[in-house]
Protein backbone atom coordinates (compact mmCIF):
# COMPACT_ATOMS: atom_id res chain seq x y z
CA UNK A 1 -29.25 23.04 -18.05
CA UNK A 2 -29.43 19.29 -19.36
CA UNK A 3 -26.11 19.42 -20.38
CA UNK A 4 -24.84 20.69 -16.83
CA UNK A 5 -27.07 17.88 -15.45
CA UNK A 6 -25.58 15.21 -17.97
CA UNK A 7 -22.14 16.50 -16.63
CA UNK A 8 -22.98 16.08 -12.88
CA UNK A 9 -24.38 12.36 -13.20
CA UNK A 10 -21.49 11.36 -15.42
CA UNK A 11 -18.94 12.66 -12.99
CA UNK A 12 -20.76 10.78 -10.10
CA UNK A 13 -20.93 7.53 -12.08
CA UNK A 14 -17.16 7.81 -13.14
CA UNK A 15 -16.58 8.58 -9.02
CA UNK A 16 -18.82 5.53 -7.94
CA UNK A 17 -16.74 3.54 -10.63
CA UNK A 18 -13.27 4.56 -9.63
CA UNK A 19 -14.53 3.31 -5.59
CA UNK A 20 -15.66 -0.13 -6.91
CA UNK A 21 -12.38 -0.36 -8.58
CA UNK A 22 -10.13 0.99 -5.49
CA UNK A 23 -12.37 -1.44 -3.20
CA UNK A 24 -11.86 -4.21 -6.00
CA UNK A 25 -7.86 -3.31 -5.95
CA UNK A 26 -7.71 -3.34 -2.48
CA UNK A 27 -9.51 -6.66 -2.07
CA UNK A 28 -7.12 -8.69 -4.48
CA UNK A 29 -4.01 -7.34 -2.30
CA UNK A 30 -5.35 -8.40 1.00
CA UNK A 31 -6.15 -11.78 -0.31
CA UNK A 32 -2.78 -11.64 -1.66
CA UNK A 33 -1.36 -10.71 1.61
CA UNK A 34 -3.38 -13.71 3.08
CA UNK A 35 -1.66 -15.86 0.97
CA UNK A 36 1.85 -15.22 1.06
CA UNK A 37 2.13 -14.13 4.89
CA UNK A 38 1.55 -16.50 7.76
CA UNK A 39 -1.27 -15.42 10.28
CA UNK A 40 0.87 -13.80 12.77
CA UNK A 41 2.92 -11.93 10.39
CA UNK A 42 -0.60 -10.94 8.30
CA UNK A 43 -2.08 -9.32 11.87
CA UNK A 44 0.98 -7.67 12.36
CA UNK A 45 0.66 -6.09 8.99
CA UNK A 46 -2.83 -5.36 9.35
CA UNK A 47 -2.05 -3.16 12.62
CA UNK A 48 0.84 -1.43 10.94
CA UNK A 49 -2.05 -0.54 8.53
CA UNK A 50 -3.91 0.81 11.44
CA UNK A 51 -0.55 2.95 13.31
CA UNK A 52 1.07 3.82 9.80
CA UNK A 53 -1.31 3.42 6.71
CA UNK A 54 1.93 5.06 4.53
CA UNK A 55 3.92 2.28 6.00
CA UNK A 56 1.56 -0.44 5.37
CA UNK A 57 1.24 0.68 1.50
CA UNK A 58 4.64 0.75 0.77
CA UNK A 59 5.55 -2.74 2.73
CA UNK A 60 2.91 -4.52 1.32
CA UNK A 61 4.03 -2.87 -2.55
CA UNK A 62 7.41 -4.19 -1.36
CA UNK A 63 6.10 -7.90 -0.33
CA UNK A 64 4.31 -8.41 -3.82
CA UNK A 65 6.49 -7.24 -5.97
CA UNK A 66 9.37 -9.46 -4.57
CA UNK A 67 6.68 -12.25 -4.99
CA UNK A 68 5.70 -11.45 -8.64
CA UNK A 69 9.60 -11.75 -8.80
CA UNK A 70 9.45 -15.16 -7.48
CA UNK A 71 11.41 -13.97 -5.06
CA UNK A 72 9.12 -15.81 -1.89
CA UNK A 73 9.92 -19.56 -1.75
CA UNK A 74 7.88 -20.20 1.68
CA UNK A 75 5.01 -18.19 3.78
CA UNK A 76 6.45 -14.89 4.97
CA UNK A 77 6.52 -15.18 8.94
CA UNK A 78 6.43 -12.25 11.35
CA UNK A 79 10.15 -11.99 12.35
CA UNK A 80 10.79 -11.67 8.24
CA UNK A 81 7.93 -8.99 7.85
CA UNK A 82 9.27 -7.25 11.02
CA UNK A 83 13.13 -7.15 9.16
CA UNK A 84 11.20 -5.75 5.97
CA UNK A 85 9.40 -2.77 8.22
CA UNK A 86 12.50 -2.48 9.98
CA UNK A 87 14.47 -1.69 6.30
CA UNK A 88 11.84 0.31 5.25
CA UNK A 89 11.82 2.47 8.43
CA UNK A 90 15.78 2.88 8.06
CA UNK A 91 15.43 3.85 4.73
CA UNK A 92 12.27 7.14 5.38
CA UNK A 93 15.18 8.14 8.35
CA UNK A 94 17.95 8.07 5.81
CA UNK A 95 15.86 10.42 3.14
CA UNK A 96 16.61 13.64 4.13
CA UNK A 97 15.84 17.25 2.35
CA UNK A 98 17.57 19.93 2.18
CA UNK A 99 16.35 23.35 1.72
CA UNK A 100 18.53 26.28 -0.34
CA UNK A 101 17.58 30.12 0.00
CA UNK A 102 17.92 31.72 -2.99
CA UNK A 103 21.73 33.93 -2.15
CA UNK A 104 23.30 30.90 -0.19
């Protein structure tokens, strides 16, 4: 029994952990965000988060890597962060799959 008990608490603790550390992760990005968007363009993001949470992860991915890149000289502002949702968009259309049936 103890060691079933041990097991329970220690998967608990390891879930509790891996929360603090999403929560911590997704703290540093939004202050991130903050800091290399300008307001407008940051409250735009945040209601793409709202509308498209898929679209929000992988535009805000997109905006830090170009920025660990060096890649941002100034503040992004919203008509560049609408461009960058606008590629992004284009580019989920253009993905297609195709499905084979096994004889065809």
């Amino acid at each position: 029994m103890d060691g079933q008990e041990d097991e329970g608490i220690r998967r608990k603790k390891s879930a509790r952990m891996e929360n603090v550390r999403q929560e911590e992760q997704e703290q540093m990005l939004r202050k991130a965000l903050t800091t290399l968007l300008e307001p407008e363009a940051h409250e735009r993001l945040m209601i793409v988060k709202s509308q498209n949470p898929q679209m929000y992860a992988t535009a805000s991915k997109w905006i830090l890597t170009i920025a660990q890149r060096g890649g941002i000289q100034k503040k992004i502002d919203e008509q560049t962060l609408r461009m960058i949702l606008l590629k992004i968009s284009q580019q989920r259309r253009e993905s297609t799959i195709e499905f084979r049936r096994k004889g065809e």
